[in-house]
N, C-alpha and C. Protein backbone atom coordinates (compact mmCIF):
# COMPACT_ATOMS: atom_id res chain seq x y z
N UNK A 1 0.81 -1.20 0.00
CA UNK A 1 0.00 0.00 0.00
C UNK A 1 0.86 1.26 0.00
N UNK A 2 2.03 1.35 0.83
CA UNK A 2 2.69 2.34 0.77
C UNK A 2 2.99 2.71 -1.07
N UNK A 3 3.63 1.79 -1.31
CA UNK A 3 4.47 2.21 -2.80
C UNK A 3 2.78 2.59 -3.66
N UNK A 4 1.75 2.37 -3.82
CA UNK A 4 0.75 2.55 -3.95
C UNK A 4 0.98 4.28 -4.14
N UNK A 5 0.25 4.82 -2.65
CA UNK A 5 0.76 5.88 -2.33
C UNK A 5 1.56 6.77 -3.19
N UNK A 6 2.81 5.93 -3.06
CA UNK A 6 3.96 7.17 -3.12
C UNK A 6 3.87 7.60 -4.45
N UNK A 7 3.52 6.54 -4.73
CA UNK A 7 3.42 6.51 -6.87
C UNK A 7 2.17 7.68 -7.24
N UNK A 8 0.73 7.64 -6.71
CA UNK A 8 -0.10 8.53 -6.82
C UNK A 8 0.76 9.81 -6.39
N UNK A 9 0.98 9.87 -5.07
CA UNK A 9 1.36 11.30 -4.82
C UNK A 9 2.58 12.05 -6.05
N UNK A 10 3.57 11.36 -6.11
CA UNK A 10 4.62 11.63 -6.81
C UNK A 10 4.23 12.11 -8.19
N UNK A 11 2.75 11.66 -8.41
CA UNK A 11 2.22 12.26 -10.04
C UNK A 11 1.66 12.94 -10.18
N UNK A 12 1.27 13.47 -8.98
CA UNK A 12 0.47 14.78 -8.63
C UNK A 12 0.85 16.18 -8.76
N UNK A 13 2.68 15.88 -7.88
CA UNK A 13 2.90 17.36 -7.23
C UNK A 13 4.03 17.81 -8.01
N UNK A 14 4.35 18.73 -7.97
CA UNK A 14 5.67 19.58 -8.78
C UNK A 14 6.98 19.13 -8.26
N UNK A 15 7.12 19.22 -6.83
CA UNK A 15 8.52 18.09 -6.13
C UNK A 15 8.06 17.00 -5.89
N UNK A 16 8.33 16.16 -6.40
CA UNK A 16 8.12 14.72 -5.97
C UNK A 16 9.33 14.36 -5.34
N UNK A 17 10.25 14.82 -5.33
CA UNK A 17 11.29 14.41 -4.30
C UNK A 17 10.96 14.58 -2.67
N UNK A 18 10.59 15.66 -2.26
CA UNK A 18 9.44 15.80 -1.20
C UNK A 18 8.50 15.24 -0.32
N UNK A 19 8.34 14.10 -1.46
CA UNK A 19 6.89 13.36 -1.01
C UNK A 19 7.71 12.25 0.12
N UNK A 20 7.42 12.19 0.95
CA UNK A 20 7.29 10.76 2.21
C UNK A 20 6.53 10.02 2.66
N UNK A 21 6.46 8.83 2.19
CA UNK A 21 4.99 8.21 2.59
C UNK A 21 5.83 7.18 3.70
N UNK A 22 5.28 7.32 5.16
CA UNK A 22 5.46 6.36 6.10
C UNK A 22 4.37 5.35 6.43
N UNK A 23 4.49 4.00 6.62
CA UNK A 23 3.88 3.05 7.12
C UNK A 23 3.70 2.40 8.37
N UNK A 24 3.27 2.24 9.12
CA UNK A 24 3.26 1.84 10.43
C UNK A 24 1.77 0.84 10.58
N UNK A 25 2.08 0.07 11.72
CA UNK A 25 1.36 -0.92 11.67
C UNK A 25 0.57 -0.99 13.05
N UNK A 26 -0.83 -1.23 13.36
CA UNK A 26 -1.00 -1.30 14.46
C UNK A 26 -1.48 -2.68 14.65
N UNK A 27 -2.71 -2.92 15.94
CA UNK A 27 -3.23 -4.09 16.18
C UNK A 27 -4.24 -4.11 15.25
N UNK A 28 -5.03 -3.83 14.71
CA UNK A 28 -6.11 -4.37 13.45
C UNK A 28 -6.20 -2.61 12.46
N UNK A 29 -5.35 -2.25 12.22
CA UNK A 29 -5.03 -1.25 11.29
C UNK A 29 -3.47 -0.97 10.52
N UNK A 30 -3.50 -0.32 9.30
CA UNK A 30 -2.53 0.07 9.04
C UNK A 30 -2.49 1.36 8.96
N UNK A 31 -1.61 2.57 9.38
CA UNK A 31 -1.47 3.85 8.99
C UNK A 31 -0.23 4.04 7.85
N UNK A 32 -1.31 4.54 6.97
CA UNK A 32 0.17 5.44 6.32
C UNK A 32 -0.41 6.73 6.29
N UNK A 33 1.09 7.29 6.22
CA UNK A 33 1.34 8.91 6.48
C UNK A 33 1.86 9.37 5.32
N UNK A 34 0.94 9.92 4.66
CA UNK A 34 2.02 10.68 3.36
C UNK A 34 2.21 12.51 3.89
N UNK A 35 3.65 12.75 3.70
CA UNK A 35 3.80 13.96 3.62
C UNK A 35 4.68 14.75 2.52
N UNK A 36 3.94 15.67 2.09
CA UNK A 36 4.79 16.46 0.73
C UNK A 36 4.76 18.17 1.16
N UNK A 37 5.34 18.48 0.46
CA UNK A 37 5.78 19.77 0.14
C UNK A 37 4.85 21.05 0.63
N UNK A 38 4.99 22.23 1.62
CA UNK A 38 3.82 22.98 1.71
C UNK A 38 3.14 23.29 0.51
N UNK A 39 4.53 23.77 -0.56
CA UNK A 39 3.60 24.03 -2.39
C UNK A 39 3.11 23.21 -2.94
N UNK A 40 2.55 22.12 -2.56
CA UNK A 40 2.13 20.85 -2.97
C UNK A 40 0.52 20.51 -2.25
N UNK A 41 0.89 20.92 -0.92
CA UNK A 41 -0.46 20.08 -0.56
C UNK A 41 -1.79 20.40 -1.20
N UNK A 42 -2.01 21.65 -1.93
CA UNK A 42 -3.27 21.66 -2.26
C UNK A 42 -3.61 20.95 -3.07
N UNK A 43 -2.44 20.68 -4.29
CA UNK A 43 -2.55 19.87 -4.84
C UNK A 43 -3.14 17.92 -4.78
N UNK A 44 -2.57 17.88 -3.71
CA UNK A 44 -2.79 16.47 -2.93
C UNK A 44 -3.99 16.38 -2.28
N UNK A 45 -4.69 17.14 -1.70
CA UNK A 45 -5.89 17.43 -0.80
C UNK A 45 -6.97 17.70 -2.22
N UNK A 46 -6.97 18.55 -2.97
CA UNK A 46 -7.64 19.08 -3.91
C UNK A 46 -8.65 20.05 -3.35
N UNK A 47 -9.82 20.41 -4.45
CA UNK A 47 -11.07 21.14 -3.61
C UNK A 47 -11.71 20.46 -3.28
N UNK A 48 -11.83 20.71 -1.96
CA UNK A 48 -12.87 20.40 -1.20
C UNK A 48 -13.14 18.66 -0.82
N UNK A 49 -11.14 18.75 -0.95
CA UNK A 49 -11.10 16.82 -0.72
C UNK A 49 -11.31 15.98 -1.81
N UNK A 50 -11.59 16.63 -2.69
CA UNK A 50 -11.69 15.41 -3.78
C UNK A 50 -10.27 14.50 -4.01
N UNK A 51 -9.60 15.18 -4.11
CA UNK A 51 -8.24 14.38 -4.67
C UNK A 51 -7.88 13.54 -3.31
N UNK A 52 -8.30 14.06 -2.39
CA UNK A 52 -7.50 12.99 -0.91
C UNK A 52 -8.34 12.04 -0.95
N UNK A 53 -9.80 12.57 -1.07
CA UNK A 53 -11.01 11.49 -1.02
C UNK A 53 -10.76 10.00 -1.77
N UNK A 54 -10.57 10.78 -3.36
CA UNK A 54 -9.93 9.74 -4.19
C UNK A 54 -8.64 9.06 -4.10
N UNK A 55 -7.90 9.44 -3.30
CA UNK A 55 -6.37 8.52 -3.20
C UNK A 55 -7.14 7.55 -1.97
N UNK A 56 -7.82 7.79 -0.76
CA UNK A 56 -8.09 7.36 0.53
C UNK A 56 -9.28 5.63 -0.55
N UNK A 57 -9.70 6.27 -1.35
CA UNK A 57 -10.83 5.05 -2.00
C UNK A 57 -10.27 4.18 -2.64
N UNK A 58 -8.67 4.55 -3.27
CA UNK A 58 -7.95 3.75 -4.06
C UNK A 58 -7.50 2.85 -3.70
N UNK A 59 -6.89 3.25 -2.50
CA UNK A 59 -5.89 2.30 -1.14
C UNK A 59 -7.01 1.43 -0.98
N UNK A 60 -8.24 1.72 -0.33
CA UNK A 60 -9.47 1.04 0.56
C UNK A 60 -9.16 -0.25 -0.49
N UNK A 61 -9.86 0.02 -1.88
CA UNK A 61 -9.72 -0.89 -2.68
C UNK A 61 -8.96 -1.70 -2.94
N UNK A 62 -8.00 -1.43 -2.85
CA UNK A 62 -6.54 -2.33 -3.02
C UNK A 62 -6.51 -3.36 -1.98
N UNK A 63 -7.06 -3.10 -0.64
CA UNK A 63 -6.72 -3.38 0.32
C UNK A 63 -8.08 -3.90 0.89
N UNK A 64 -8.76 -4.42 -0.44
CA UNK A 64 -10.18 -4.90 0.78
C UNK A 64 -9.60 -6.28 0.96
N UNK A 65 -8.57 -7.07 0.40
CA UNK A 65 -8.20 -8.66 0.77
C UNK A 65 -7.58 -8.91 1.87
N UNK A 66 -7.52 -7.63 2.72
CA UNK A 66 -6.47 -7.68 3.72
C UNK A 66 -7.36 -7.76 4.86
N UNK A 67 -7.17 -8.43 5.83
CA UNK A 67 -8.02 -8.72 7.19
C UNK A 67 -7.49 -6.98 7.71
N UNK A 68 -6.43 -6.39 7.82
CA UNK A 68 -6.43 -5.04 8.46
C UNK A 68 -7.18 -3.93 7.44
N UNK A 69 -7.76 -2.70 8.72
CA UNK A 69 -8.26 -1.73 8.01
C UNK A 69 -7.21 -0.65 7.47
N UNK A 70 -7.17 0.01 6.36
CA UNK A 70 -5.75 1.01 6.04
C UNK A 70 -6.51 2.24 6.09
N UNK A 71 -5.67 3.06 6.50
CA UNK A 71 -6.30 4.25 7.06
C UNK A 71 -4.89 5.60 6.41
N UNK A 72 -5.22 6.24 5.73
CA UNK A 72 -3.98 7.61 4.81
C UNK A 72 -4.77 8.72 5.63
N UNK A 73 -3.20 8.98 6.12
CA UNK A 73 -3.50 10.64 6.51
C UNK A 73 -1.96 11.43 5.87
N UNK A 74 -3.32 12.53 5.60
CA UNK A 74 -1.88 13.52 4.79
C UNK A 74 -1.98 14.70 5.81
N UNK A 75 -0.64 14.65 5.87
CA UNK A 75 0.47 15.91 7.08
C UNK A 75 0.66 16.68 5.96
C-alpha cells in the first residue's frame, strides 16, 4: 500500500522528491502517512477533498483482501 501511495502522490505534485509516505502498523489497522511539500499540498488534498477522497478510495480498494483496516492521513 505504501508504494501505492507514493506513486499517486509523486504524479500529482511539482517536487516529488518531497513526497514521504510512512507506514506503520497497528493491532487491526494500518497507517500510512504521506507527507509532501507545503507548495504541494493543495494539490494532494484538492477542492474540497476530492483528490485525498480519491487517493483514501484507491488504497481502501486495493486493500479490501487484507483482514487489516488502512487508514492515509496527509500531514
Amino acid at each position: 500500500m505504501k508504494e501505492l501511495v507514493e506513486v499517486i502522490a509523486k504524479s500529482l505534485v511539482d517536487h516529488p522528491e518531497e513526497v514521504v509516505v510512512t507506514q506503520t502498523e497497528k493491532d487491526d489497522e494500518i497507517v500510512i502517512e504521506l507527507k509532501v511539500g507545503a507548495s504541494d499540498m493543495g494539490k494532494v488534498i484538492g477542492r474540497q477533498g476530492r483528490i485525498a477522497k480519491a487517493i483514501r478510495t484507491v488504497v481502501k480498494a486495493a486493500s479490501s483482501k487484507s483482514p487489516k483496516r488502512v487508514v492515509v492521513d496527509i500531514m
